[in-house]
C-alpha atoms as a PDB file:
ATOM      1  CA  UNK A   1     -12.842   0.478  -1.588  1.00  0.00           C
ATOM      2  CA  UNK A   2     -11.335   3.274  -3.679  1.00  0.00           C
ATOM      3  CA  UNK A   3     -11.587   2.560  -7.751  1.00  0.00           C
ATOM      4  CA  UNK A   4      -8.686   1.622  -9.230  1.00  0.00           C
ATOM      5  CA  UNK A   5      -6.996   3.046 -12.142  1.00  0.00           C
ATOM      6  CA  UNK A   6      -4.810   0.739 -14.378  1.00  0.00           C
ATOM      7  CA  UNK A   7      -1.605   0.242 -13.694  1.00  0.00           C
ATOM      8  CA  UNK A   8      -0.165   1.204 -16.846  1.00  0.00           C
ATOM      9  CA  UNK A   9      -2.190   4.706 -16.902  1.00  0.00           C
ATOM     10  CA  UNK A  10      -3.405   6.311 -14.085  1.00  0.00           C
ATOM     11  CA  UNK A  11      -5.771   8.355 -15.846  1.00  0.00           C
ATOM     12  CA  UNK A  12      -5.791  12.139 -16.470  1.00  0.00           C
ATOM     13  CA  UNK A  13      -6.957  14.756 -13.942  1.00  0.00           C
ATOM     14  CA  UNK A  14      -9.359  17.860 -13.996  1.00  0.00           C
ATOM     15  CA  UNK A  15      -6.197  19.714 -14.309  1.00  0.00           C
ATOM     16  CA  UNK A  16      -5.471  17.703 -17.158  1.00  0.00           C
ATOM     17  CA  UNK A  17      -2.326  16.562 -15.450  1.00  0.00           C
ATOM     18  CA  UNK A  18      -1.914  12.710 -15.339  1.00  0.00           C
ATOM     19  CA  UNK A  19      -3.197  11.558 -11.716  1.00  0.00           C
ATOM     20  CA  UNK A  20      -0.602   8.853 -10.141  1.00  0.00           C
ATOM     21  CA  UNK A  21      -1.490   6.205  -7.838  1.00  0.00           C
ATOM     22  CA  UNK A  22      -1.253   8.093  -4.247  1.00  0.00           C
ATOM     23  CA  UNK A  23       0.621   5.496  -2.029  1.00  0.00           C
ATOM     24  CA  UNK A  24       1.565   5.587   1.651  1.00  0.00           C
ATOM     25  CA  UNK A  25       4.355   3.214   2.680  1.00  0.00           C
ATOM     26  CA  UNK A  26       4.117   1.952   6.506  1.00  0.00           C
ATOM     27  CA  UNK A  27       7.353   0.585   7.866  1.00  0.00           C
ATOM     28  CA  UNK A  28       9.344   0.672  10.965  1.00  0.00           C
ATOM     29  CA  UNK A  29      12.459   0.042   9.610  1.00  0.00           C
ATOM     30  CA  UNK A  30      13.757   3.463   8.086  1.00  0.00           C
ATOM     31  CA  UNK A  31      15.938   1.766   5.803  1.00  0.00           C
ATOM     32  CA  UNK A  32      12.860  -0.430   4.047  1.00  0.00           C
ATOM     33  CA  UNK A  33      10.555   2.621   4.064  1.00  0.00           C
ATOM     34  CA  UNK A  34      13.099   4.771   2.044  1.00  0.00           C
ATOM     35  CA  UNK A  35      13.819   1.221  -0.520  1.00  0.00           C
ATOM     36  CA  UNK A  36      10.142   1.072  -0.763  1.00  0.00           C
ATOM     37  CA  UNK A  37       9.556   4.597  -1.640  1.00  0.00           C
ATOM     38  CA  UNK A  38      12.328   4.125  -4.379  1.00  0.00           C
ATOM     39  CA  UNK A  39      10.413   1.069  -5.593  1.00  0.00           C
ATOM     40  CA  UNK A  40       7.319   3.216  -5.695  1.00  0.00           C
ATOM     41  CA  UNK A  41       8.819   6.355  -7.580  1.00  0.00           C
ATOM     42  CA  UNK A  42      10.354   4.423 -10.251  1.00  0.00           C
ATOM     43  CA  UNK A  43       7.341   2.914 -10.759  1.00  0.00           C
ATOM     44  CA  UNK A  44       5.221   4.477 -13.631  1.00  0.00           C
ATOM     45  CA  UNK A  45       2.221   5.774 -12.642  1.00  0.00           C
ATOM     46  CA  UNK A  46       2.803   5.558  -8.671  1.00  0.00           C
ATOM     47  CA  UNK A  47       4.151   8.187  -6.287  1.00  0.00           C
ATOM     48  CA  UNK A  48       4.650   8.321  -2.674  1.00  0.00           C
ATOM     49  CA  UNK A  49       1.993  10.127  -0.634  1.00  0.00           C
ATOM     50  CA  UNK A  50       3.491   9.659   2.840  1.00  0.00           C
ATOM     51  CA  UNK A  51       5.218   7.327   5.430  1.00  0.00           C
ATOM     52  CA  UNK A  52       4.342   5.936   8.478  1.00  0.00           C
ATOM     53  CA  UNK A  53       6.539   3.773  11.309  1.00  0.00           C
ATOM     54  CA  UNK A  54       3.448   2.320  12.834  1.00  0.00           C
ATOM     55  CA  UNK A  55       0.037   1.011  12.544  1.00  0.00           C
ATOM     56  CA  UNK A  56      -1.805   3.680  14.741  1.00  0.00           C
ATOM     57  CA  UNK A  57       0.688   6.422  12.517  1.00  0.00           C
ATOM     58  CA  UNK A  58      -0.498   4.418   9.559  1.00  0.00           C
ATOM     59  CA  UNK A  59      -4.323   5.446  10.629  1.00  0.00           C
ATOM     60  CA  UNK A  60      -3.480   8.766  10.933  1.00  0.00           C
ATOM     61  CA  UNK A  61      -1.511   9.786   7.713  1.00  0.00           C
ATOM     62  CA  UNK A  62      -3.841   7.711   5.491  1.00  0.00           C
ATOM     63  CA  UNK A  63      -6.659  10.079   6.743  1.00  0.00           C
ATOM     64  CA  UNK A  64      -4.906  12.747   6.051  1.00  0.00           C
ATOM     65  CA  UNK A  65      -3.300  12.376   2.458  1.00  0.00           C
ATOM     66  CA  UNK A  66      -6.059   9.555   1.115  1.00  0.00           C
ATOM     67  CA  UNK A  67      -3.557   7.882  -0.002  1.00  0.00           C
ATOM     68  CA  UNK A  68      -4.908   4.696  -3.162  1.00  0.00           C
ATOM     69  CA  UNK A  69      -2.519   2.317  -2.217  1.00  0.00           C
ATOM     70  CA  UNK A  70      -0.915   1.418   1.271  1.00  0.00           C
ATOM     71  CA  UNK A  71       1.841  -0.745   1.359  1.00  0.00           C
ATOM     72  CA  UNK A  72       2.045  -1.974   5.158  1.00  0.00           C
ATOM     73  CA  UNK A  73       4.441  -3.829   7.247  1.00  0.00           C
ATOM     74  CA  UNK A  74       2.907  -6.817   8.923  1.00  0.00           C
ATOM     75  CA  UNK A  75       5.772  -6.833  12.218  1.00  0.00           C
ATOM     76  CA  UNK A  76       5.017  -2.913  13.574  1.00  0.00           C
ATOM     77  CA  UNK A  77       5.401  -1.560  17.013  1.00  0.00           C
ATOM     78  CA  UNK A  78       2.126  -1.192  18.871  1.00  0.00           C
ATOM     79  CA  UNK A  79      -0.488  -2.059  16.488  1.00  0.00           C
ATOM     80  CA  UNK A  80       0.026  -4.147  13.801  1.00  0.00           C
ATOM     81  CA  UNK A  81      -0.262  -3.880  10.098  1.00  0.00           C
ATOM     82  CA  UNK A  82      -3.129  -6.516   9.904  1.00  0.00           C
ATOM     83  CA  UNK A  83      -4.810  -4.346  12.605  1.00  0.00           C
ATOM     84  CA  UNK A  84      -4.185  -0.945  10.749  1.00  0.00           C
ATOM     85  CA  UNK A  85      -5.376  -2.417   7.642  1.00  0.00           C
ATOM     86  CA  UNK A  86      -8.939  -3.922   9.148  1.00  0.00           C
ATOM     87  CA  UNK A  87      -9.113   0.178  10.544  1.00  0.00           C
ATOM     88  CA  UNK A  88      -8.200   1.313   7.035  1.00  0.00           C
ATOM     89  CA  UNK A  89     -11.339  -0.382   5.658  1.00  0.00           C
ATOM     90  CA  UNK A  90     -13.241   2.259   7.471  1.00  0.00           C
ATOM     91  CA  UNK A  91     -11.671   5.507   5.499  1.00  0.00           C
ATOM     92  CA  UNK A  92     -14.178   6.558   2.979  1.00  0.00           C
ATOM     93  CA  UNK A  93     -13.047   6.321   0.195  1.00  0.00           C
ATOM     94  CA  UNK A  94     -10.791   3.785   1.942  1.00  0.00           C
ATOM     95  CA  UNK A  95      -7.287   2.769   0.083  1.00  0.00           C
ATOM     96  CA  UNK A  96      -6.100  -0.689  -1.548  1.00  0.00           C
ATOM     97  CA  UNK A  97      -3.920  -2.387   1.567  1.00  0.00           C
ATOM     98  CA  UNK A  98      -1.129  -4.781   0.608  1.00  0.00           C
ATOM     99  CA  UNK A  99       0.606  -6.136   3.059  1.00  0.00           C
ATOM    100  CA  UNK A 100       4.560  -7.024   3.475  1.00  0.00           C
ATOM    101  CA  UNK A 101       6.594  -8.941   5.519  1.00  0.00           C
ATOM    102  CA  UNK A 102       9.900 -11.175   5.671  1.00  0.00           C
ATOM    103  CA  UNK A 103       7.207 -14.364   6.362  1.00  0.00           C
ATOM    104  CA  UNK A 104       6.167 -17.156   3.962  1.00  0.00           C
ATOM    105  CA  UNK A 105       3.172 -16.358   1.257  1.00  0.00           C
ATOM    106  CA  UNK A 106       1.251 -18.761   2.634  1.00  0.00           C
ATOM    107  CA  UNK A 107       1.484 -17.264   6.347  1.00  0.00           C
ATOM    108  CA  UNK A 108       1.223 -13.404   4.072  1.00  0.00           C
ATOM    109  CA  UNK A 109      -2.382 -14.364   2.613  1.00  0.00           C
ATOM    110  CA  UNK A 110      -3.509 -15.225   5.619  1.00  0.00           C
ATOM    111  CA  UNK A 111      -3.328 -12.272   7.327  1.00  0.00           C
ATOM    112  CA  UNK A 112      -4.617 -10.851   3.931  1.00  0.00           C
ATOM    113  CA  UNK A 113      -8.022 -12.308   3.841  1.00  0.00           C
ATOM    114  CA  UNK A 114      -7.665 -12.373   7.915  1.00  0.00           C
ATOM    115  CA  UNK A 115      -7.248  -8.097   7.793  1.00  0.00           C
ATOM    116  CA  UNK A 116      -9.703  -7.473   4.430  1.00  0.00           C
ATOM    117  CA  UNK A 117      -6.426  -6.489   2.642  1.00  0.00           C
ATOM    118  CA  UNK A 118      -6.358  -6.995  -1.204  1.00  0.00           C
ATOM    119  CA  UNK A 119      -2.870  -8.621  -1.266  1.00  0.00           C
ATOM    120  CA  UNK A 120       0.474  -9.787   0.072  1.00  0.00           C
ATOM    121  CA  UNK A 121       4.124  -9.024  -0.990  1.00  0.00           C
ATOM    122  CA  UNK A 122       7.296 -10.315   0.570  1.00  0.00           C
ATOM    123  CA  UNK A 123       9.782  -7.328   0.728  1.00  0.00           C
ATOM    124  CA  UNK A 124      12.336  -9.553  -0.813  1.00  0.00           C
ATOM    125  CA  UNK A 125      10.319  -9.635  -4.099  1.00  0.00           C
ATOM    126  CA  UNK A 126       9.403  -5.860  -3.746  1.00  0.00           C
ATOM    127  CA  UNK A 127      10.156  -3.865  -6.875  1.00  0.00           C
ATOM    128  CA  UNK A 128       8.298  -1.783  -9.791  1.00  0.00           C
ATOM    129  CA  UNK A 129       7.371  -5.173 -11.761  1.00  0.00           C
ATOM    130  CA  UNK A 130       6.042  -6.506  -8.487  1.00  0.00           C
ATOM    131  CA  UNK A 131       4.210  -3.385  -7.132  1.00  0.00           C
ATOM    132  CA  UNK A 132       2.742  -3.378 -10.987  1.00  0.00           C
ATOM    133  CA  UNK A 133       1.122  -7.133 -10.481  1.00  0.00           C
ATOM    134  CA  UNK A 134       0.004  -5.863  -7.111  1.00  0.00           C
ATOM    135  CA  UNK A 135      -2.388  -2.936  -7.688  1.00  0.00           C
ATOM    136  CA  UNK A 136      -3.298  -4.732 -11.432  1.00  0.00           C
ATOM    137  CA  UNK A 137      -4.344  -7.597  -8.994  1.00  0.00           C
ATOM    138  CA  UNK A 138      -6.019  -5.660  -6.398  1.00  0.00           C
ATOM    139  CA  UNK A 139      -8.169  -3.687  -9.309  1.00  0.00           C
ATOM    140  CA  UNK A 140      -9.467  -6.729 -10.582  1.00  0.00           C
ATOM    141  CA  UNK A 141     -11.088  -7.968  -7.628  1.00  0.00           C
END
């Protein structure tokens, strides 16, 4: 797994530019992927890296832009996000999953521990406070 920087500061480059949490959002609803990329640009310290509609896209971009963070739709066409995120686990340096869905929590950590993913969200509760407790969460274990 990729180390995490803190939430609250991402940590300063070789550039000396402040590096921001790289995060690719996986969706196949247009409308959620384009919310959650709002969530993730207000967020201090986070920007979006990339989007994907499915899990097999998913694989793809994340090898592509390395993203630190991958917020992924359980419910996606073909393969699904608790799929994609076992396959992310084999990127080197591979990225902090956290999955989303519409389901329960109960039924969302399941497929967390069931995919090796660090965490579960339900879009409803998405936003910057949220995504904050997320990757805080997911750097502490």
């Amino acid at each position: 797994m990729r180390p995490a920087p803190s939430a609250d500061s991402a940590g300063w480059g070789e550039s000396g530019e402040v590096e921001r949490i790289r995060v690719l959002v996986v969706d196949d609803s247009v409308s959620f992927r384009r919310t959650a990329a709002a969530v993730v640009e207000a967020t201090d310290g986070f920007q979006v890296a990339g989007c994907a509609n499915s899990g097999e896209e998913a694989i793809v971009v994340a090898a592509a832009v390395g993203p630190d963070l991958v917020l992924m739709d359980v419910n996606l066409p073909g393969m699904d996000g608790v799929e994609a995120s076992r396959r992310l686990r084999a990127l080197s340096p591979a990225p902090v999953v956290i999955l989303l869905s519409t389901c329960n929590q109960d039924d969302g950590e399941g497929w967390a521990r069931e995919s090796g993913a660090a965490g579960y969200v339900a879009k409803s509760s998405l936003g910057t406070e949220r995504l904050e407790a997320a990757w805080a969460l997911a750097a502490d274990s």
